[in-house]
N, C-alpha and C. Protein backbone atom coordinates (compact mmCIF):
# COMPACT_ATOMS: atom_id res chain seq x y z
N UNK A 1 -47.62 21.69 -28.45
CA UNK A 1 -46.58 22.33 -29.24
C UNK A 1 -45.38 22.62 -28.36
N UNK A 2 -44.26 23.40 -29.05
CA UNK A 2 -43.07 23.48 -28.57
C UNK A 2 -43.65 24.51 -27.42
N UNK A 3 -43.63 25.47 -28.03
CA UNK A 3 -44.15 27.01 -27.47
C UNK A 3 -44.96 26.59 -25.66
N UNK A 4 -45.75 25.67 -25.90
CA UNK A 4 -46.58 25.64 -24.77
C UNK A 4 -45.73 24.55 -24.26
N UNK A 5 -45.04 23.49 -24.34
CA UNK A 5 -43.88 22.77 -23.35
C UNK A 5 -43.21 23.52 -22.84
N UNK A 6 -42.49 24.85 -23.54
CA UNK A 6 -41.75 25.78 -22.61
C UNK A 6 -42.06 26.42 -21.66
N UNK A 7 -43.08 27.00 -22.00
CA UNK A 7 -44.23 28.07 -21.30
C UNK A 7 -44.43 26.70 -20.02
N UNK A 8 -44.90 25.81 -20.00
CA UNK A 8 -45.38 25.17 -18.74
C UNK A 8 -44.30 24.41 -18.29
N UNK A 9 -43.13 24.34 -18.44
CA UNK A 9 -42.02 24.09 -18.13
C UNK A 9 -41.38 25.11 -17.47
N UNK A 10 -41.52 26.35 -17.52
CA UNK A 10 -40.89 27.55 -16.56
C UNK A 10 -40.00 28.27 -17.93
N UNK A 11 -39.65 27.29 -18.68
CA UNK A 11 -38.68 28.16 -19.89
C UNK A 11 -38.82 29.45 -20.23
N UNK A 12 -37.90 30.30 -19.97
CA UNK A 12 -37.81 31.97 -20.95
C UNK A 12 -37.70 32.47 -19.62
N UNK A 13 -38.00 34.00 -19.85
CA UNK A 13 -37.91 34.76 -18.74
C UNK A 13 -39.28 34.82 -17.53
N UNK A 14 -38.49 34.79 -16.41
CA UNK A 14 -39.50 35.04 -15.61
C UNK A 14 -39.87 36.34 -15.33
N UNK A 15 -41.21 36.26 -15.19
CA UNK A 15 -42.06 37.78 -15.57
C UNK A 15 -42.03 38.09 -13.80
N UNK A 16 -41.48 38.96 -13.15
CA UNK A 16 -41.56 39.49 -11.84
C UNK A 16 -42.55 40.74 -11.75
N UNK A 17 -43.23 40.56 -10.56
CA UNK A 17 -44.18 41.52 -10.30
C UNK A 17 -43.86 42.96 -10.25
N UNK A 18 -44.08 44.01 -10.97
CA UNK A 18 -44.12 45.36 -11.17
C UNK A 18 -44.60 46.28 -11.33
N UNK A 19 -44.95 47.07 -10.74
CA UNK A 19 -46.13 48.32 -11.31
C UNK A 19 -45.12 48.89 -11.76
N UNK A 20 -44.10 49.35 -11.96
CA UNK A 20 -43.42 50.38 -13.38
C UNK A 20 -43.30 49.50 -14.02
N UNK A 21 -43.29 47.93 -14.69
CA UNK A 21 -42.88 47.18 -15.92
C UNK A 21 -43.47 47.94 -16.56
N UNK A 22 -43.05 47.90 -18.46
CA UNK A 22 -43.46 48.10 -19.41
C UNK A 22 -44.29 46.76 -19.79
N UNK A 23 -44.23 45.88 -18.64
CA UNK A 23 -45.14 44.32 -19.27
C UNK A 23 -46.34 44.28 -18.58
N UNK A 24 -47.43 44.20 -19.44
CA UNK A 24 -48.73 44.52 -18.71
C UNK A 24 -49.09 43.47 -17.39
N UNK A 25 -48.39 42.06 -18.25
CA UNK A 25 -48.45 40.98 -17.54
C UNK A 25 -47.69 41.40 -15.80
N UNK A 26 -46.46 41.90 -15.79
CA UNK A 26 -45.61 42.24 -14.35
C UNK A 26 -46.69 42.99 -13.28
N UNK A 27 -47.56 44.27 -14.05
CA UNK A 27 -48.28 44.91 -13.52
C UNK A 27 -49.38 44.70 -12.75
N UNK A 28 -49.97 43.66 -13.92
CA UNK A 28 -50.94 42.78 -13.11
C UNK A 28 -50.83 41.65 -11.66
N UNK A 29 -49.72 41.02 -11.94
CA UNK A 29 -48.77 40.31 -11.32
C UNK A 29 -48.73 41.34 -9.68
N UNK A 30 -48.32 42.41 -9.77
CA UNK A 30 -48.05 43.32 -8.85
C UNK A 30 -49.35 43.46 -8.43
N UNK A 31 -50.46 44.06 -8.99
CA UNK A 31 -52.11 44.53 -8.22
C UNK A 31 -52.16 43.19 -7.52
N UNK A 32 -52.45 41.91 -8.26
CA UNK A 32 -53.22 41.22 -7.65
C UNK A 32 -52.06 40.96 -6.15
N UNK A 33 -50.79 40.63 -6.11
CA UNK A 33 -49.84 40.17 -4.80
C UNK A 33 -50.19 41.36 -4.16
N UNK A 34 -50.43 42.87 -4.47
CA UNK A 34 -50.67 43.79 -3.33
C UNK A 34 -51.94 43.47 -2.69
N UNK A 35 -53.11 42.78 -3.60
CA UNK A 35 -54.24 42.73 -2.70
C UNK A 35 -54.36 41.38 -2.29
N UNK A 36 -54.02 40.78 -2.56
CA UNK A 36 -53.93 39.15 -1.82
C UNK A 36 -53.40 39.53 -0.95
N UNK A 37 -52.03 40.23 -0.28
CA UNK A 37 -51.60 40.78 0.64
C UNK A 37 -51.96 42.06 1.76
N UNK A 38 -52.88 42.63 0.91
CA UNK A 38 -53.97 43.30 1.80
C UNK A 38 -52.81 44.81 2.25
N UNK A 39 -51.57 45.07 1.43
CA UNK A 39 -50.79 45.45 1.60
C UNK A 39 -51.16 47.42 1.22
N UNK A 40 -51.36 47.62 2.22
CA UNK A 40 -51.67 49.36 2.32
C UNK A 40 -50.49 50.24 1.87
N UNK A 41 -49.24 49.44 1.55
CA UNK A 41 -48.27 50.98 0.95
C UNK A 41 -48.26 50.63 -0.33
N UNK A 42 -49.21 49.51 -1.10
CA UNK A 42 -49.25 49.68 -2.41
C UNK A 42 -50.59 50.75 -3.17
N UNK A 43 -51.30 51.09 -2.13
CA UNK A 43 -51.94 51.92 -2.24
C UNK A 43 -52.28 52.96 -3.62
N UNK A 44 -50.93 53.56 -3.31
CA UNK A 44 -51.23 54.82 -4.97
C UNK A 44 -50.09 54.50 -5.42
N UNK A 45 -50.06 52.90 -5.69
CA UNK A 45 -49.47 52.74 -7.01
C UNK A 45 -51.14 51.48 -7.49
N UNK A 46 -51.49 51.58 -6.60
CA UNK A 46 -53.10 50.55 -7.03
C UNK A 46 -53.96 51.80 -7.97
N UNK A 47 -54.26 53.29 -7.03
CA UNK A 47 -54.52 53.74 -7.48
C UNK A 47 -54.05 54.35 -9.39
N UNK A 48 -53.01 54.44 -8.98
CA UNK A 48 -52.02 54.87 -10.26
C UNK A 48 -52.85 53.83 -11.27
N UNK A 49 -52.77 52.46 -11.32
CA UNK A 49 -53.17 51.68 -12.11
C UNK A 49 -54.53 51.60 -12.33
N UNK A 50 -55.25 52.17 -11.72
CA UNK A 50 -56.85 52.55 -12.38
C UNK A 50 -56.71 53.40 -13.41
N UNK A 51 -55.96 54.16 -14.17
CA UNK A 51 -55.85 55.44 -15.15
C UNK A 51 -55.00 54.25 -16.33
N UNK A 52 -54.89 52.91 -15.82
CA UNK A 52 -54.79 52.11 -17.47
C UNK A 52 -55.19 52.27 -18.25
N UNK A 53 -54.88 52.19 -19.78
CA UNK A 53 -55.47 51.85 -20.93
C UNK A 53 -56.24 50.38 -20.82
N UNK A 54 -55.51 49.78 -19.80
CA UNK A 54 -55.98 48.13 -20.00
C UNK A 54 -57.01 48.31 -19.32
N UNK A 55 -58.44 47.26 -19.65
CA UNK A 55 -59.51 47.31 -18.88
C UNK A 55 -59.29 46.33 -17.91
N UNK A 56 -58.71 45.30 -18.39
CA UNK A 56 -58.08 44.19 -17.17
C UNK A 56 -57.14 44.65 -15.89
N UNK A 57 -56.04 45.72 -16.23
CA UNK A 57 -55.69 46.48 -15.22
C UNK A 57 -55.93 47.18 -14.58
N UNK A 58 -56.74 48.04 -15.01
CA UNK A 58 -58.18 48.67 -14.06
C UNK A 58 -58.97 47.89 -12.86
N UNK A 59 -59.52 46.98 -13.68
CA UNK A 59 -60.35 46.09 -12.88
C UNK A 59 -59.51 45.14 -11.53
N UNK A 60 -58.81 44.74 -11.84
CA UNK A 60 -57.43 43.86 -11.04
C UNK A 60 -57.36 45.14 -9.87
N UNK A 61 -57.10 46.18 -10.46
CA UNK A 61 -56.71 47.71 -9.06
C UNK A 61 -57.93 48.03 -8.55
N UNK A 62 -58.81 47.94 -9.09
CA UNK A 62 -60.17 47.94 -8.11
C UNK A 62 -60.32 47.27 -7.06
N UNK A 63 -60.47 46.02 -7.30
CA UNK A 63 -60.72 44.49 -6.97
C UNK A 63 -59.55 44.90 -5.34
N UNK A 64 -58.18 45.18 -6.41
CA UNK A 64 -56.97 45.06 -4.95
C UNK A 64 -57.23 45.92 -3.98
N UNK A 65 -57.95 47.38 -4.73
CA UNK A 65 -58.02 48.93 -3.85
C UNK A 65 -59.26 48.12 -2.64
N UNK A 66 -60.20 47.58 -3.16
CA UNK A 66 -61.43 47.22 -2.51
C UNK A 66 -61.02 46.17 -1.15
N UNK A 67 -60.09 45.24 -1.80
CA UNK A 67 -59.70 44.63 -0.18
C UNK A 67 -58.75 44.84 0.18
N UNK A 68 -57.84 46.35 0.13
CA UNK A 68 -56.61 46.43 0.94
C UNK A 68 -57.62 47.59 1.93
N UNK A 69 -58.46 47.96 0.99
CA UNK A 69 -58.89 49.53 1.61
C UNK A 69 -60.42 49.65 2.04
N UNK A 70 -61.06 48.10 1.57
CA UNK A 70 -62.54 48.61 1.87
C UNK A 70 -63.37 49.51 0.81
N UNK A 71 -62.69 50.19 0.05
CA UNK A 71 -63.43 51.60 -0.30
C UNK A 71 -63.30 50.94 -2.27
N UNK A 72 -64.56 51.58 -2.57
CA UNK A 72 -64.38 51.34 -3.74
C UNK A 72 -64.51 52.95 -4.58
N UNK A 73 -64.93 54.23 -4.04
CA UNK A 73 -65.14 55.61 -4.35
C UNK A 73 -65.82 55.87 -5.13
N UNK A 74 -67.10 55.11 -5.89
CA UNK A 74 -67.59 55.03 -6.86
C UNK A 74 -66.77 53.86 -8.11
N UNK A 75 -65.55 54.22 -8.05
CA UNK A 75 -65.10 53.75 -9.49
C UNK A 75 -65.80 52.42 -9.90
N UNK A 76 -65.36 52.21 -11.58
CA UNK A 76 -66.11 51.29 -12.08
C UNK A 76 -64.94 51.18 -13.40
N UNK A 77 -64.15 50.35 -13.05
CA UNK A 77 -63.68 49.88 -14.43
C UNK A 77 -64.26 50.02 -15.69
N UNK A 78 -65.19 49.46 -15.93
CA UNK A 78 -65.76 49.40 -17.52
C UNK A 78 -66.33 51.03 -17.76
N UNK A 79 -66.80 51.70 -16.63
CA UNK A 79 -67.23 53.43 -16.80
C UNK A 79 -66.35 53.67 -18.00
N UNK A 80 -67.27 54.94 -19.00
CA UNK A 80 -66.73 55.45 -19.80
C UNK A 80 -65.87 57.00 -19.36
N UNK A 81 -64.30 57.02 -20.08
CA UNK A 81 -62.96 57.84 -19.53
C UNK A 81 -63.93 59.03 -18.36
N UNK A 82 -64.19 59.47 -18.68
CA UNK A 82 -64.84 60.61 -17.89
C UNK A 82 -65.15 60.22 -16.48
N UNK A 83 -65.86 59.78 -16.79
CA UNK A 83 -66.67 58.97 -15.11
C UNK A 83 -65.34 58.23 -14.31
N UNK A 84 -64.79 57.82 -15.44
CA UNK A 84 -63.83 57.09 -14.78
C UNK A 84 -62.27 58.31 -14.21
N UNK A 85 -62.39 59.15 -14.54
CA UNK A 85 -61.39 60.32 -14.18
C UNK A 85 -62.06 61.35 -12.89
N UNK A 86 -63.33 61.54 -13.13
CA UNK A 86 -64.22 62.08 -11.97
C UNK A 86 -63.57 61.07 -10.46
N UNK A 87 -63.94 59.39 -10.81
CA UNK A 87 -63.28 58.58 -9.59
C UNK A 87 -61.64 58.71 -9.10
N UNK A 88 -60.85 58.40 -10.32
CA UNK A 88 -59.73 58.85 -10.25
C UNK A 88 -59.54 59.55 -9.21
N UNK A 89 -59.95 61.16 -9.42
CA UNK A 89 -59.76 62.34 -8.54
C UNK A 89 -60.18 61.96 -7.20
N UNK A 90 -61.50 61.41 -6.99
CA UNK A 90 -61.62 61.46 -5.71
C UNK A 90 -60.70 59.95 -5.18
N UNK A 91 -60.34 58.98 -5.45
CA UNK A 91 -58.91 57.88 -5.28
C UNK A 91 -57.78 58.66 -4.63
N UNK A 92 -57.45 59.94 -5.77
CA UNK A 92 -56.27 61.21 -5.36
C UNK A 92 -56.40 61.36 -3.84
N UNK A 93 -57.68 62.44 -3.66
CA UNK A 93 -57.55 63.00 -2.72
C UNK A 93 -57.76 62.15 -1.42
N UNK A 94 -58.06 60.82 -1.71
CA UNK A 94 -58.42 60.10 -0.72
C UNK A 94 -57.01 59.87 0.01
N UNK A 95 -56.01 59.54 -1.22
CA UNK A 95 -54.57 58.83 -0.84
C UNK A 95 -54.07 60.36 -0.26
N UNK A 96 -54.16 61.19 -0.55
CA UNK A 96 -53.39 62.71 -0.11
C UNK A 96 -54.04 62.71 1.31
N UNK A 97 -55.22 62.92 1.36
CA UNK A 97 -55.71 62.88 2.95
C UNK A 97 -55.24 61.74 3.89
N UNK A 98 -55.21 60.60 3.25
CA UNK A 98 -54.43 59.14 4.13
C UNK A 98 -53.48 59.86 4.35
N UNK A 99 -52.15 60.19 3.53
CA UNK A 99 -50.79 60.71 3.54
C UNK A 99 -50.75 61.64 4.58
N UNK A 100 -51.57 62.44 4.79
CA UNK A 100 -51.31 63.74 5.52
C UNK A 100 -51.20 63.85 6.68
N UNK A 101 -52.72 62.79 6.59
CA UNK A 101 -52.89 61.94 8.45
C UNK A 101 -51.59 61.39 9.01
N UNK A 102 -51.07 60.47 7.99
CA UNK A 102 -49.60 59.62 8.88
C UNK A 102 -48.54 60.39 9.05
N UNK A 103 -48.64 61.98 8.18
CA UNK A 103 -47.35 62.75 8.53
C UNK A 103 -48.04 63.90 9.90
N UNK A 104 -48.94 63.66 10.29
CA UNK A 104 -49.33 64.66 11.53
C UNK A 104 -48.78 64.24 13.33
């Protein structure tokens, strides 16, 4: 179809990598280049993106948190909200204690 000649042709806008886009697609785009890059100041914006609605964006910030950082803190993408906010918190204090260390 038309739709998919454009699409694999490059046609329309190009979707750039973002953790503030409003495009789920940019966001994702952004987790996975921070962890292919192994890139440690994307850190708690990886974290930030575990508290998605998306289960795919969750999982993608795991995946990135796990090989920029080693650490997975329990979390579990598919966990139900709770369990998954219990990890959250300890993600927090993990990135606040990193932070504190590099300002000493």
């Amino acid at each position: 179809s038309a739709a998919v000649l454009a699409w694999s042709s490059g046609c329309g806008p190009a979707i750039r990598p973002d953790f503030n886009s409003p495009e789920p697609a940019a966001r994702n785009m952004a987790i996975v280049r921070a962890g292919d890059a192994r890139d440690a100041g994307a850190t708690r914006d990886l974290v930030r993106m575990l508290a998605s609605d998306d289960p795919a964006t969750r999982l993608l910030a795991i995946e990135a948190l796990d090989r920029v950082t080693g650490e997975r803190l329990g979390y579990d993408a598919s966990d139900p909200p709770e369990r998954r906010r219990e990890a959250l918190d300890r993600w927090g204090a993990w990135v606040r204690a990193r932070e504190a260390g590099a300002n000493e």
